[in-house]
N, C-alpha and C. Protein backbone atom coordinates (compact mmCIF):
# COMPACT_ATOMS: atom_id res chain seq x y z
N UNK A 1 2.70 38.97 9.14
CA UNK A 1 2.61 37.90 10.12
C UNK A 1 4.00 37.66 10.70
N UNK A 2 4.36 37.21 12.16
CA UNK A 2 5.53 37.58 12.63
C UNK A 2 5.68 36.03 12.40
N UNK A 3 7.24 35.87 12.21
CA UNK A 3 8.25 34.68 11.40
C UNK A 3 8.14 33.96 13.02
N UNK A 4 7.68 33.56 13.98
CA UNK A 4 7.30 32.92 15.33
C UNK A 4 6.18 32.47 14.63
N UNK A 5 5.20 33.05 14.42
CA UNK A 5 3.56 32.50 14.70
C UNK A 5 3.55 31.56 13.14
N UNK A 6 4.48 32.02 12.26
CA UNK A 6 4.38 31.16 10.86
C UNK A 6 5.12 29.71 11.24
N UNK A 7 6.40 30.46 11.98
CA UNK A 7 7.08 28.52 12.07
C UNK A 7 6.53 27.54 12.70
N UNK A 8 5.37 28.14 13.72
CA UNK A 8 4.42 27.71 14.56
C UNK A 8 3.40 26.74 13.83
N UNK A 9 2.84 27.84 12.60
CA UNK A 9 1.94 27.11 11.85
C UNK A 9 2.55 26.30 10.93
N UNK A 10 3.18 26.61 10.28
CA UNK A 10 4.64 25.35 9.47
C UNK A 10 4.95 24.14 10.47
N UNK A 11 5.35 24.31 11.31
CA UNK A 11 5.19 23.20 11.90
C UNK A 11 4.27 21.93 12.20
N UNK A 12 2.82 22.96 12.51
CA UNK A 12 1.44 22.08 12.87
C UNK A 12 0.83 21.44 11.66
N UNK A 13 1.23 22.45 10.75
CA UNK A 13 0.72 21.34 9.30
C UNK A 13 1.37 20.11 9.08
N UNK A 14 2.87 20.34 9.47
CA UNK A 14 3.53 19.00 9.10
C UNK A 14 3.24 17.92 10.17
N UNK A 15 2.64 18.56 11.11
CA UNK A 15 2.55 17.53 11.88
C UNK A 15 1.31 16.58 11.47
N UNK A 16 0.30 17.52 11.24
CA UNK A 16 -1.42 17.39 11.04
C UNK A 16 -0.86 16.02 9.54
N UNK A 17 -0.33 16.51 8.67
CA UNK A 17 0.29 15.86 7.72
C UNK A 17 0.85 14.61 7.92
N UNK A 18 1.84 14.44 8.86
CA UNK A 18 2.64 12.99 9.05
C UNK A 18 1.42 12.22 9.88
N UNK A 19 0.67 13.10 10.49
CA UNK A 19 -0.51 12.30 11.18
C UNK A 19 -1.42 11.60 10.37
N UNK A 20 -2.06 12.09 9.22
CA UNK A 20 -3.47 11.64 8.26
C UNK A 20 -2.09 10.52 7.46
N UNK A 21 -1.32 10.47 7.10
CA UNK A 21 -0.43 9.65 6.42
C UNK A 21 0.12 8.74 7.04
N UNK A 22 0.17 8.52 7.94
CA UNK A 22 0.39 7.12 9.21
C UNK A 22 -1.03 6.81 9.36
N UNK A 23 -2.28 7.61 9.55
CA UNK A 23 -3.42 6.60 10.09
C UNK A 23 -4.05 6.22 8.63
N UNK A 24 -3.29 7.13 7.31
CA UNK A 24 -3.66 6.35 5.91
C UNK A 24 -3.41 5.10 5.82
N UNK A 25 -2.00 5.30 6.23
CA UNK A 25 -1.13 3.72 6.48
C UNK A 25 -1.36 2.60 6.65
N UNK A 26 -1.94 3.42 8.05
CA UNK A 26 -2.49 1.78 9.26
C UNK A 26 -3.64 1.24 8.63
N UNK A 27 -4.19 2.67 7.99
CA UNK A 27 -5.74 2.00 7.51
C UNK A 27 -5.62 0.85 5.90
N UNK A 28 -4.62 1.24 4.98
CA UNK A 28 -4.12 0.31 4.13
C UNK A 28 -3.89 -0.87 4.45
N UNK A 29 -2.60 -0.70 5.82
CA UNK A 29 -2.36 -1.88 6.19
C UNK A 29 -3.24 -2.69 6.49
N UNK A 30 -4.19 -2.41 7.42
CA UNK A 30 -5.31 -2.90 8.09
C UNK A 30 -5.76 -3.89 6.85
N UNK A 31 -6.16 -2.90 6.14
CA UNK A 31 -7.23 -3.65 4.69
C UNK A 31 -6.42 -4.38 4.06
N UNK A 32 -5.03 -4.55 3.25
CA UNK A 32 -4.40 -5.75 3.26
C UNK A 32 -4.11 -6.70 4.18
N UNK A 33 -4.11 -6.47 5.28
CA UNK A 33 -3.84 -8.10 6.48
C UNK A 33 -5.46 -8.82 5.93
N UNK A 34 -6.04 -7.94 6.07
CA UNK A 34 -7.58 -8.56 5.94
C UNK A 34 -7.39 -9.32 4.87
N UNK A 35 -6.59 -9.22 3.30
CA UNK A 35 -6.96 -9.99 2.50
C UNK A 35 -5.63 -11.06 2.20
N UNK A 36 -4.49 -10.68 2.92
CA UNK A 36 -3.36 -11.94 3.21
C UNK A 36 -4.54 -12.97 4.36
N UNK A 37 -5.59 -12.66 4.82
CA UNK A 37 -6.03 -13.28 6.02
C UNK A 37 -6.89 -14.01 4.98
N UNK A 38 -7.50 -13.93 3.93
CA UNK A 38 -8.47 -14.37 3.11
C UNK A 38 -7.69 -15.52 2.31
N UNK A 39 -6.31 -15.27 1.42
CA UNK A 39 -5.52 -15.94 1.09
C UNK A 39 -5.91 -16.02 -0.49
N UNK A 40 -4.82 -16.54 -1.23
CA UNK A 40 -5.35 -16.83 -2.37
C UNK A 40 -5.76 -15.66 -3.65
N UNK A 41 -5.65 -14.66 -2.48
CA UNK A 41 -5.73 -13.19 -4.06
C UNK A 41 -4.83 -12.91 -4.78
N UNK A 42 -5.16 -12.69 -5.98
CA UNK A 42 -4.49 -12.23 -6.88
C UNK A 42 -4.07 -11.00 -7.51
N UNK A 43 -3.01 -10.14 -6.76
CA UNK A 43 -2.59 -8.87 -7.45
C UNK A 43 -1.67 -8.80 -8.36
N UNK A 44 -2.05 -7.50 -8.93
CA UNK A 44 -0.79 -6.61 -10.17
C UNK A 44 0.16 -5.89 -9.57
N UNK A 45 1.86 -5.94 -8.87
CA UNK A 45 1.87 -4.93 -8.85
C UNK A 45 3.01 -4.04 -9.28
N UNK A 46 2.21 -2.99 -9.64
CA UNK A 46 3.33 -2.53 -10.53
C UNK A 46 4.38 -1.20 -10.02
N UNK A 47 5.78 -1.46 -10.40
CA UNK A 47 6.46 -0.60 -9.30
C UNK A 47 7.16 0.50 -10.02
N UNK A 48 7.67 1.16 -9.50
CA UNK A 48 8.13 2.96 -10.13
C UNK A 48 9.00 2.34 -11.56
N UNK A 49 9.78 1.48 -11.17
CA UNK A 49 10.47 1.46 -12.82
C UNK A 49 10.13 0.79 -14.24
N UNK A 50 8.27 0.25 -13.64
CA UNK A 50 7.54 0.19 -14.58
C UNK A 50 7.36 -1.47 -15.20
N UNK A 51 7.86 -1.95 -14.22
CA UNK A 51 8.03 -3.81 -14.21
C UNK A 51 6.31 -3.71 -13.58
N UNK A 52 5.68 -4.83 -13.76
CA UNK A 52 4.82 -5.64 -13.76
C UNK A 52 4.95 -6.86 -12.62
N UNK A 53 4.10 -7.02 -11.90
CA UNK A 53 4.63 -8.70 -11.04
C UNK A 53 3.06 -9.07 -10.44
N UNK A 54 2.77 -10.17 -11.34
CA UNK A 54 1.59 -10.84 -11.10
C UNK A 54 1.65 -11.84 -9.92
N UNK A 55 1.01 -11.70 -9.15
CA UNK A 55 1.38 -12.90 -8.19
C UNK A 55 0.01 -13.13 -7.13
N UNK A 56 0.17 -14.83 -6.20
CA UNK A 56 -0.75 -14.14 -5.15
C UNK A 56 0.25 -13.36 -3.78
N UNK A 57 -0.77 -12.47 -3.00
CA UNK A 57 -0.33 -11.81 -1.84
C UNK A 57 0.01 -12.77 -0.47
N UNK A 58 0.71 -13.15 -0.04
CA UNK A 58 1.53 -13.98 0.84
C UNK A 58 1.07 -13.34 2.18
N UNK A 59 2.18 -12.38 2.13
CA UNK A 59 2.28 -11.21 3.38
C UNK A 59 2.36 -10.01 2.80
N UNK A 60 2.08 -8.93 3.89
CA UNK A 60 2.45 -7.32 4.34
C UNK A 60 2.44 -7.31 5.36
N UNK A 61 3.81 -6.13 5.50
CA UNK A 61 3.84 -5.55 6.95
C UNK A 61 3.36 -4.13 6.99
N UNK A 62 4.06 -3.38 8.19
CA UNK A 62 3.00 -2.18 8.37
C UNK A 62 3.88 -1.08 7.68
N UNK A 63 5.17 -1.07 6.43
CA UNK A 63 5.75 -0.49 5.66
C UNK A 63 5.29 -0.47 4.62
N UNK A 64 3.96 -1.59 4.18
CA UNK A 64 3.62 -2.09 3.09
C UNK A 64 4.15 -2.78 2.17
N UNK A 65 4.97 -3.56 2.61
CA UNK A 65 6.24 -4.44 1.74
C UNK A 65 5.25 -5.40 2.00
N UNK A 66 5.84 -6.06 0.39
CA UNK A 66 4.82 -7.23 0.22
C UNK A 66 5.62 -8.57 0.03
N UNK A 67 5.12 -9.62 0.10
CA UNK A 67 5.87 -10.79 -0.14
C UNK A 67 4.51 -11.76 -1.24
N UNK A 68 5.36 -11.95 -2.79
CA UNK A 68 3.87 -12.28 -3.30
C UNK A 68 4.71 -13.58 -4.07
N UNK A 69 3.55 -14.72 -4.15
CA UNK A 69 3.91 -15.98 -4.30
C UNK A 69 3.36 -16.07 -5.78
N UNK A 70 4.05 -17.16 -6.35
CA UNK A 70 3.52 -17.35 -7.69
C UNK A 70 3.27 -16.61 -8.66
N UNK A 71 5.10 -15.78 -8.70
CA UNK A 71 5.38 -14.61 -9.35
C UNK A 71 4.49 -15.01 -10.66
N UNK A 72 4.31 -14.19 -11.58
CA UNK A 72 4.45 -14.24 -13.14
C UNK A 72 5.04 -12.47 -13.61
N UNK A 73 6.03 -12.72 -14.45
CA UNK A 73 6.43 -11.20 -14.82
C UNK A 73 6.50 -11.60 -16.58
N UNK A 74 6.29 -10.36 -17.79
CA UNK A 74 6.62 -10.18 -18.81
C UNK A 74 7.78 -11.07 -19.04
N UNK A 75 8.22 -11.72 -19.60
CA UNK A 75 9.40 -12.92 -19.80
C UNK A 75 9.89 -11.92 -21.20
N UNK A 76 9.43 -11.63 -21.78
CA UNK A 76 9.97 -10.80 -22.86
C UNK A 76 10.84 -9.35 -22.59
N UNK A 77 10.01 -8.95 -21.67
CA UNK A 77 10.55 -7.71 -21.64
C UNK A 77 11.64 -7.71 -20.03
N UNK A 78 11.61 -8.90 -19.42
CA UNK A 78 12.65 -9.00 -17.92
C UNK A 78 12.77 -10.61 -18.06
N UNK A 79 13.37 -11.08 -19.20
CA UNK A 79 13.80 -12.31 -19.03
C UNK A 79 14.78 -13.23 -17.84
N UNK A 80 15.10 -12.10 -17.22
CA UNK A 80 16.11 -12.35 -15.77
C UNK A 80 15.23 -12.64 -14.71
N UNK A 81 13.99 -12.19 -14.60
CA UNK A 81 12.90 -12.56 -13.76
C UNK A 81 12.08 -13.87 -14.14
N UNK A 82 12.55 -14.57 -15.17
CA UNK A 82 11.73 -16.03 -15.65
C UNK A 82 11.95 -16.93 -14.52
N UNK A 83 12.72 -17.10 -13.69
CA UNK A 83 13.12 -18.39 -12.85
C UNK A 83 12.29 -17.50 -11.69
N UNK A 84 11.74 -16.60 -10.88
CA UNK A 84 10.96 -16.00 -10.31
C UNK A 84 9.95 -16.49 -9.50
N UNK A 85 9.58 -16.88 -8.40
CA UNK A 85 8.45 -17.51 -7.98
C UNK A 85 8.10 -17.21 -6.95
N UNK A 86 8.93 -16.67 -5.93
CA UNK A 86 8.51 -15.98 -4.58
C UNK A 86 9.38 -14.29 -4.40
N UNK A 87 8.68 -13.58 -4.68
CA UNK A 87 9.36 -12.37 -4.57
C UNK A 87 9.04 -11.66 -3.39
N UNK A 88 9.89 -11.06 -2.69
CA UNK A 88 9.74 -9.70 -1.60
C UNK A 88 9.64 -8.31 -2.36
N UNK A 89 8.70 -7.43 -1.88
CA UNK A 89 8.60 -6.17 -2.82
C UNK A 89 8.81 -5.10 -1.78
N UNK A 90 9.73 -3.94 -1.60
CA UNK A 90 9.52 -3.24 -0.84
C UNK A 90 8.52 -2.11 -0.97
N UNK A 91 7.95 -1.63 -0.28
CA UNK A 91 6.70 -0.84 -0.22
C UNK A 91 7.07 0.48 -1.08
N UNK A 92 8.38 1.05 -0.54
CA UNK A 92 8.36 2.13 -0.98
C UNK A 92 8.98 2.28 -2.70
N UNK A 93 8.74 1.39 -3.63
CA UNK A 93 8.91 1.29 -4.91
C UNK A 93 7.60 1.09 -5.47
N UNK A 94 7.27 0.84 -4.61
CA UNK A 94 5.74 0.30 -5.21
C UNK A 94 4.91 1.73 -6.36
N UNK A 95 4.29 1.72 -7.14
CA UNK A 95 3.62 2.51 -8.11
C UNK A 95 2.13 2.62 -7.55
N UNK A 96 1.83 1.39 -8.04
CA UNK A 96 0.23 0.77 -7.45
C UNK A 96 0.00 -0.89 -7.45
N UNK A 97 -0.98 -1.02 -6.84
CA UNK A 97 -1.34 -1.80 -7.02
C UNK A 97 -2.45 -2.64 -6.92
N UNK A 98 -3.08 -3.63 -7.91
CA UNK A 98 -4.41 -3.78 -8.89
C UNK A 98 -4.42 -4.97 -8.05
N UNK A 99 -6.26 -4.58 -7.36
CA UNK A 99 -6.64 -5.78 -6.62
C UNK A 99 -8.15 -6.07 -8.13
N UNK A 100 -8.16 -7.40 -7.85
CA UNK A 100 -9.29 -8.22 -8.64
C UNK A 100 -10.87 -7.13 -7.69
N UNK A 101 -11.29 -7.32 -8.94
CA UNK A 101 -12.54 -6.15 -8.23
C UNK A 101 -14.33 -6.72 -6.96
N UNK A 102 -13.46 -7.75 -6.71
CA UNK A 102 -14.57 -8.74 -5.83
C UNK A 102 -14.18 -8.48 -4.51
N UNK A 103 -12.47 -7.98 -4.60
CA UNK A 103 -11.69 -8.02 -2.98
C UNK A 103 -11.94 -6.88 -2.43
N UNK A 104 -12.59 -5.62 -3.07
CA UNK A 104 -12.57 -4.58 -2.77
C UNK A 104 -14.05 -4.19 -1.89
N UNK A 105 -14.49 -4.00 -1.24
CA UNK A 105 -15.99 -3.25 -0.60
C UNK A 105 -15.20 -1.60 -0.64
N UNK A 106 -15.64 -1.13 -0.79
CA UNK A 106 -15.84 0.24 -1.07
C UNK A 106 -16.35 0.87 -0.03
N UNK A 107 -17.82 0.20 0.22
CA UNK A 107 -18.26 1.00 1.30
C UNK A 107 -17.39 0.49 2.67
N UNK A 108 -16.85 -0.23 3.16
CA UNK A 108 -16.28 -0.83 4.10
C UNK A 108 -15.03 0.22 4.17
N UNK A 109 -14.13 0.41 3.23
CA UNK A 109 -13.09 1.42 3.29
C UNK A 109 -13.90 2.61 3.25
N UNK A 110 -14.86 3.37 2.80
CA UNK A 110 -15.04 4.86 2.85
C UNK A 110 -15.83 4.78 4.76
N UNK A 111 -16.23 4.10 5.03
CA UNK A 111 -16.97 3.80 6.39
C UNK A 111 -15.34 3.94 7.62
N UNK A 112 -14.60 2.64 7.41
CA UNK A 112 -13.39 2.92 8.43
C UNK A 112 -12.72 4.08 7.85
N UNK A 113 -12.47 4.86 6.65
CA UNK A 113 -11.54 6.16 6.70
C UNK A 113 -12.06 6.87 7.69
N UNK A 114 -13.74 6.82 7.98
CA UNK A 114 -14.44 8.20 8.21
C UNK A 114 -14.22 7.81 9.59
N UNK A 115 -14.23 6.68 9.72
CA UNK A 115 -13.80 6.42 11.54
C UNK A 115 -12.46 6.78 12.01
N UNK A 116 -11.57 6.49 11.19
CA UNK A 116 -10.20 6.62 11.33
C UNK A 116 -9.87 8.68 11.83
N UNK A 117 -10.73 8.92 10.47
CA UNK A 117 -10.83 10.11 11.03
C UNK A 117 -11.66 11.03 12.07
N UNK A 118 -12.38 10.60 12.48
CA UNK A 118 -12.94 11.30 13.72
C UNK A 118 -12.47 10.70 14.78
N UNK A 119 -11.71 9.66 14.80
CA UNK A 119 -10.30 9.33 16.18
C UNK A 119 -9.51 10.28 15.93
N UNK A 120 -8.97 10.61 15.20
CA UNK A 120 -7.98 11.22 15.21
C UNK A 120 -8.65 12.79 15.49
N UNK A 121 -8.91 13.32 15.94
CA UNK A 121 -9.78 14.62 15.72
C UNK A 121 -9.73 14.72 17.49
């Protein structure tokens, strides 16, 4: 295969790639505004260096940074986080994070992915 028609296709994947991962994005984002819009939920979330932060969800923006109220963290194991009560989280530390299982429709997210994706198409 001639080293033209490969950088060609190297290219289009990354593109096809940064594409499904921005409209993943939007579609995350989307579904958290929906439940900062509800108010009052309660997430886990837990970030790459393995801290814990119970709180409710305030805000997100479209980086996925969160702003969550009415911290609670392990006091034993991050006693520096006891005075804690309104934290900013940036998105890209984030691990995961654990929604209460009432906030979730399932079919509502597998329904807009499948839309998300035949726009994009």
């Amino acid at each position: 295969m001639p080293s033209s028609l490969l950088a060609r296709l190297s290219s289009a994947l990354c593109t096809i790639h940064e594409h499904a991962r921005w409209v993943g994005g939007m579609l995350f984002h989307s579904f958290f505004k929906s439940l900062e819009k509800k108010g009052n939920v309660d997430v886990i979330v837990e970030l790459k260096n393995g801290m814990a932060l119970r709180g409710v969800l305030v805000s997100v923006d479209q980086y996925l940074n969160l702003k969550l109220g009415n911290v609670h963290v392990d006091q034993k194991k991050y006693p520096q986080m006891a005075a804690v009560k309104i934290c900013f989280i940036r998105g890209s530390v984030i691990r995961y994070i654990q929604l209460p299982p009432g906030e979730v429709d399932s079919d509502v997210m597998i329904e807009a992915s499948k839309k998300e994706l035949t726009k994009s198409k």
